[in-house]
Protein backbone atom coordinates (compact mmCIF):
# COMPACT_ATOMS: atom_id res chain seq x y z
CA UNK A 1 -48.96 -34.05 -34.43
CA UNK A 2 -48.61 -32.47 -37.59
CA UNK A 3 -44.83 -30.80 -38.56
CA UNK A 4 -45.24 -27.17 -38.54
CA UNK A 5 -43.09 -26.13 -41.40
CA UNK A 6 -44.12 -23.96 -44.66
CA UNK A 7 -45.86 -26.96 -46.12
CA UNK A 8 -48.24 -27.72 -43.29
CA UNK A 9 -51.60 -25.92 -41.46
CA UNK A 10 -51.35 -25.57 -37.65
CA UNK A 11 -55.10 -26.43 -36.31
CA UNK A 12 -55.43 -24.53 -33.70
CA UNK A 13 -52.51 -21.89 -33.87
CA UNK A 14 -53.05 -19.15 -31.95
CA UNK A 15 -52.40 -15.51 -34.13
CA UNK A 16 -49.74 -13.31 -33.44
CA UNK A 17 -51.21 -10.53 -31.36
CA UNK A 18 -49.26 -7.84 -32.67
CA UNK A 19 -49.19 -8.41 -36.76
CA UNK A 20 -47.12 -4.62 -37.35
CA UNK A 21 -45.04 -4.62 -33.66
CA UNK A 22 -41.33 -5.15 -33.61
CA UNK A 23 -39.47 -6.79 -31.31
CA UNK A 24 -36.46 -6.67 -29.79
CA UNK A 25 -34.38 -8.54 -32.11
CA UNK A 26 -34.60 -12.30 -30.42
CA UNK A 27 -34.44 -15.07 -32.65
CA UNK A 28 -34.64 -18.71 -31.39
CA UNK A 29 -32.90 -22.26 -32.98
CA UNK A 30 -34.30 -25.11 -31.84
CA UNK A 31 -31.64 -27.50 -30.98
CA UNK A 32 -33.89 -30.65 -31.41
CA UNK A 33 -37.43 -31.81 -32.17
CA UNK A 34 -39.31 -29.60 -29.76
CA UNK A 35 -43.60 -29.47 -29.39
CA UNK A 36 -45.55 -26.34 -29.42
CA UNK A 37 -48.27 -24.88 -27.62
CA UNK A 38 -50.98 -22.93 -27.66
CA UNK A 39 -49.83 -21.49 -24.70
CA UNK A 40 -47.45 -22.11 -21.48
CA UNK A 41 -48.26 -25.18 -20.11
CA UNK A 42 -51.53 -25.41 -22.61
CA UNK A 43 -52.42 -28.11 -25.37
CA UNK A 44 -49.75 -29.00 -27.91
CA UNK A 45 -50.50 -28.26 -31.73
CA UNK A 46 -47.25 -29.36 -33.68
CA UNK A 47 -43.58 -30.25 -33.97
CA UNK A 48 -40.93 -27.88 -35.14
CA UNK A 49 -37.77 -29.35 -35.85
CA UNK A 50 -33.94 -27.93 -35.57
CA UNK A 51 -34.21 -27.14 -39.80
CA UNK A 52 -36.60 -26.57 -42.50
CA UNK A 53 -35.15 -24.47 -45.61
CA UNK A 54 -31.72 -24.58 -43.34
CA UNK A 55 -31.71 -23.67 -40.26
CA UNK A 56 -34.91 -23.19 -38.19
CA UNK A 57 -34.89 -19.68 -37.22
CA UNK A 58 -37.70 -17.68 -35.42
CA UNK A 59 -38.46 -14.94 -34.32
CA UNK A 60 -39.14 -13.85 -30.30
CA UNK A 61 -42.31 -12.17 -30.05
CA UNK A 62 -43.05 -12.56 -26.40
CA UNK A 63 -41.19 -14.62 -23.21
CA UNK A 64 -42.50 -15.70 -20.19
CA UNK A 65 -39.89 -17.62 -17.63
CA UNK A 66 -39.57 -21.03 -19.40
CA UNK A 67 -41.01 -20.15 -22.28
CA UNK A 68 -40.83 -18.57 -25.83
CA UNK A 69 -43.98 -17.44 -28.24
CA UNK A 70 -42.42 -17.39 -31.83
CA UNK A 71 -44.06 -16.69 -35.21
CA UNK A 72 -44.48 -20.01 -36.93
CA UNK A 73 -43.85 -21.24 -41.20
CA UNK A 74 -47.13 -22.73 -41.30
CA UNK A 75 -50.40 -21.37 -42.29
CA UNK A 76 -52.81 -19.92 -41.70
CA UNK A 77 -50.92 -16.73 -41.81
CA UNK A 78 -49.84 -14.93 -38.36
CA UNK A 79 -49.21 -18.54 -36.67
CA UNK A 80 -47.74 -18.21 -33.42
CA UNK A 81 -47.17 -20.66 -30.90
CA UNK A 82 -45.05 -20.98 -27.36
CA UNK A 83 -42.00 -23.21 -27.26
CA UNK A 84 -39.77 -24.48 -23.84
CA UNK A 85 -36.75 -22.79 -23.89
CA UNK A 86 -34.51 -25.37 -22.61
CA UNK A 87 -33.41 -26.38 -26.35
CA UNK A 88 -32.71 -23.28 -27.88
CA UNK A 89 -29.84 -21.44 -29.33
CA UNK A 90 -30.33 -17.95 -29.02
CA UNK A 91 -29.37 -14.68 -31.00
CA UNK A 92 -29.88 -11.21 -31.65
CA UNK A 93 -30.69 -9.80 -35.26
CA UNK A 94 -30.09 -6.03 -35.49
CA UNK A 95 -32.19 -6.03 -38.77
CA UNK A 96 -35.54 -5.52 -39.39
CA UNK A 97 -37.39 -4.91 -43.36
CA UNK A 98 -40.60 -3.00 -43.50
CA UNK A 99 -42.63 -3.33 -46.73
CA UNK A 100 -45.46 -1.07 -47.40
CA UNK A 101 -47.67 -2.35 -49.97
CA UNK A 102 -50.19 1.45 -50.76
CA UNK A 103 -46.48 2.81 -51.84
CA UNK A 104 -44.46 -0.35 -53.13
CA UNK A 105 -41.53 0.78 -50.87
CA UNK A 106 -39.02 -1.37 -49.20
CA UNK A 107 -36.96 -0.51 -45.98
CA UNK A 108 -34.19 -2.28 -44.39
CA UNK A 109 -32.88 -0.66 -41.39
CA UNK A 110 -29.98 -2.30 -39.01
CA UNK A 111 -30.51 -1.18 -35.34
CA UNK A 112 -32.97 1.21 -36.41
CA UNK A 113 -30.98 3.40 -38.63
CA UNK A 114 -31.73 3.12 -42.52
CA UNK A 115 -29.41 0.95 -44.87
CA UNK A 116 -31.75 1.24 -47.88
CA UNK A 117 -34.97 1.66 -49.49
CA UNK A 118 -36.35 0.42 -52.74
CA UNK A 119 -39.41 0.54 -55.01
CA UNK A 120 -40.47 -3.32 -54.92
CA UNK A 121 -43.05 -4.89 -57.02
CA UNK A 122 -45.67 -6.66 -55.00
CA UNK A 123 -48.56 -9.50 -55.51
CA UNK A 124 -51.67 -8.24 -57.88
CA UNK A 125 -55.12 -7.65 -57.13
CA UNK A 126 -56.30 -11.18 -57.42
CA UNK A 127 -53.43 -12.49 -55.46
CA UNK A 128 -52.19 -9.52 -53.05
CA UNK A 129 -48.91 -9.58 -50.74
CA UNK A 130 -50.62 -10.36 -47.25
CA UNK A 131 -49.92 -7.52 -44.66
CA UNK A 132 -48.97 -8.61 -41.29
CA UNK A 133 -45.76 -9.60 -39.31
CA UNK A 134 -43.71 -12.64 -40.82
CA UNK A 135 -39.69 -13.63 -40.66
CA UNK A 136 -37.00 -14.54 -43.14
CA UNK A 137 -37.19 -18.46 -43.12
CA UNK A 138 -35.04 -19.49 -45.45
CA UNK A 139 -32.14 -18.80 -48.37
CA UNK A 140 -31.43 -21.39 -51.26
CA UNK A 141 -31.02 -21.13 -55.18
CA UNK A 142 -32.84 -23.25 -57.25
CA UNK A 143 -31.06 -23.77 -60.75
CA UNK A 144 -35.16 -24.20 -62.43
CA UNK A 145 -35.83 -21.17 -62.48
CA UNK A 146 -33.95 -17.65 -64.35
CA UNK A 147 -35.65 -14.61 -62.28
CA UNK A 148 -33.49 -14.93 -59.17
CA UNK A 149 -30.19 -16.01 -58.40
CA UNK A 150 -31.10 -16.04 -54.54
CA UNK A 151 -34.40 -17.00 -53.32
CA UNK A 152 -35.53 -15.40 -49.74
CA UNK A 153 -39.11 -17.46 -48.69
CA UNK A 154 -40.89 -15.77 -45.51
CA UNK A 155 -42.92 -16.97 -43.34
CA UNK A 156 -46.72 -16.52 -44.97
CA UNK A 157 -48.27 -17.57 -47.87
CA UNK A 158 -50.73 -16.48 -50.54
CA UNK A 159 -54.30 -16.08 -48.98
CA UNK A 160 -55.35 -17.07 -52.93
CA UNK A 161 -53.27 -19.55 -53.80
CA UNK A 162 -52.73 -23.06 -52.22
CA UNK A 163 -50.15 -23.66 -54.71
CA UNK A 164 -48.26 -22.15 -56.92
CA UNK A 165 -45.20 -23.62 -58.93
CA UNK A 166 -45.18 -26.96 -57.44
CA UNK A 167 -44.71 -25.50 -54.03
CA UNK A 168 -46.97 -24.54 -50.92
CA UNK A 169 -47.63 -21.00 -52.30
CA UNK A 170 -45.41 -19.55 -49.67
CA UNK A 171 -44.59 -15.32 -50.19
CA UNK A 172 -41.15 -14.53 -51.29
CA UNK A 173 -38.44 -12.30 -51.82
CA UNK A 174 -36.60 -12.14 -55.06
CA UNK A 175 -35.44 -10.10 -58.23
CA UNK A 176 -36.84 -10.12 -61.91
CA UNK A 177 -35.21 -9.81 -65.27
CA UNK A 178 -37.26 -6.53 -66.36
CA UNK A 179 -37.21 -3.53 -64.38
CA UNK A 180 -40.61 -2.66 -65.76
CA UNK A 181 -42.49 -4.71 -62.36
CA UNK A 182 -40.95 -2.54 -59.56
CA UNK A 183 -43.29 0.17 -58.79
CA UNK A 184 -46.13 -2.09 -59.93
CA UNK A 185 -48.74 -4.91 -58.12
CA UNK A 186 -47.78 -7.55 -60.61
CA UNK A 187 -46.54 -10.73 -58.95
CA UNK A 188 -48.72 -14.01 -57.59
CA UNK A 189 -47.83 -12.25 -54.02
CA UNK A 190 -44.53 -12.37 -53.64
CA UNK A 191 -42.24 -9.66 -53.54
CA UNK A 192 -40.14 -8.31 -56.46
CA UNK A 193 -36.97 -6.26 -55.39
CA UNK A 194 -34.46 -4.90 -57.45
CA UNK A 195 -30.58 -7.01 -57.55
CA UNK A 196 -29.11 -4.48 -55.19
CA UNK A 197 -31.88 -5.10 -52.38
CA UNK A 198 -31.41 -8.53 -53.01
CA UNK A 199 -27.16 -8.49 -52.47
CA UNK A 200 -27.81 -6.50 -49.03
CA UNK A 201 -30.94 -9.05 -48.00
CA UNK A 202 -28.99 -12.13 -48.43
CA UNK A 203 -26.69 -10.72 -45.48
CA UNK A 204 -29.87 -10.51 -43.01
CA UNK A 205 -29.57 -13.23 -40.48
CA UNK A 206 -32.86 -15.63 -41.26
CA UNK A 207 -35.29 -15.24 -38.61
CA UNK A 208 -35.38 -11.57 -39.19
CA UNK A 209 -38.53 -10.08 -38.76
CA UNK A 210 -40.54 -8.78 -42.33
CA UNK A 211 -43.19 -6.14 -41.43
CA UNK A 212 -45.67 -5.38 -43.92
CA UNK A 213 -47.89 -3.36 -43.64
CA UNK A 214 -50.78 -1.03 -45.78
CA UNK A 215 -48.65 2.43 -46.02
């Protein structure tokens, strides 16, 4: 069974039901190796290990006794899949970011009160930002590259490109030199925000869910 990380395609992944819904905050560590499912109990599609880009976290977007349906790194986009949930570690993020891609507007709002909101640059016409419901999945730097001194990958990828930059073509957040991009559908997909976004979104817990949506 294949690894389901941001570098792999799920066959068989069932799609989140509810691609704009939050949740209640629920993200879920695997503490080991664990399978997933296409449902309690039904046919196993892939492996998700305890890390990825750091920690493996994800969120909770439905629970059934035994049982946990998270959003999953993988393609296609809106993966979901049901885990056991006698190997987890357990939290509660407070966070949630809303993107809306008509007005290039960014939201971050802890226990649903607003900290901020930002005009973002987002993917252009050939390569949009895909809408739906995805997660913070990881937080590095990468010393190749000038734009961003934090890089904040998500949990979808670019419905146009399979690739891009030697990677999986996996949506991001992150700032840009030029101030000229915000307010503007420039990018390859991924999202452009300005350096004070990016000092408060590099405190969101990962696992955090990203809702983006066509407002």
């Amino acid at each position: 069974m294949p690894q389901s990380t941001t570098y792999t395609a799920i066959e068989g992944a069932p799609l989140d039901p509810g691609p704009v819904v939050g949740t209640d905050g629920t993200v879920v560590h695997p503490q080991r190796e664990i399978v997933v499912y296409t449902q309690p109990g039904g046919a196993p599609i892939a492996r998700l290990g305890p890390q990825q880009i750091g920690d493996t976290w994800l969120p909770a977007i439905a629970q059934q006794p035994g049982w946990v349906e998270v959003l999953l790194p993988s393609r296609p986009n809106r993966s979901a899949g049901w885990i056991p949930d006698n190997a987890l570690d357990r939290a509660v993020t407070p966070y949630l970011i809303r993107v809306h891609l008509r007005s290039l507007n960014m939201e971050l709002l802890k226990g649903g009160r607003p900290l901020g909101g930002w005009t973002v640059g987002t993917g252009k016409e050939v390569h949009p930002t895909p809408p739906g419901r995805t997660f913070l999945l990881g937080s590095f730097s990468d010393s190749a590259q000038q734009y961003s001194p934090v890089i904040l990958p998500l949990g979808i990828h670019s419905a146009t490109l399979d690739s891009f930059g030697g990677g999986p073509g996996t949506v991001a957040i992150h700032t840009w030199p030029t101030a000229n991009v915000f307010g503007t559908r420039s990018s390859d997909g991924c999202i452009r925000v300005p350096s004070d976004a990016l000092h408060q979104l590099i405190q969101v817990p990962l696992g955090t869910l990203v809702l983006i949506d066509e407002n």
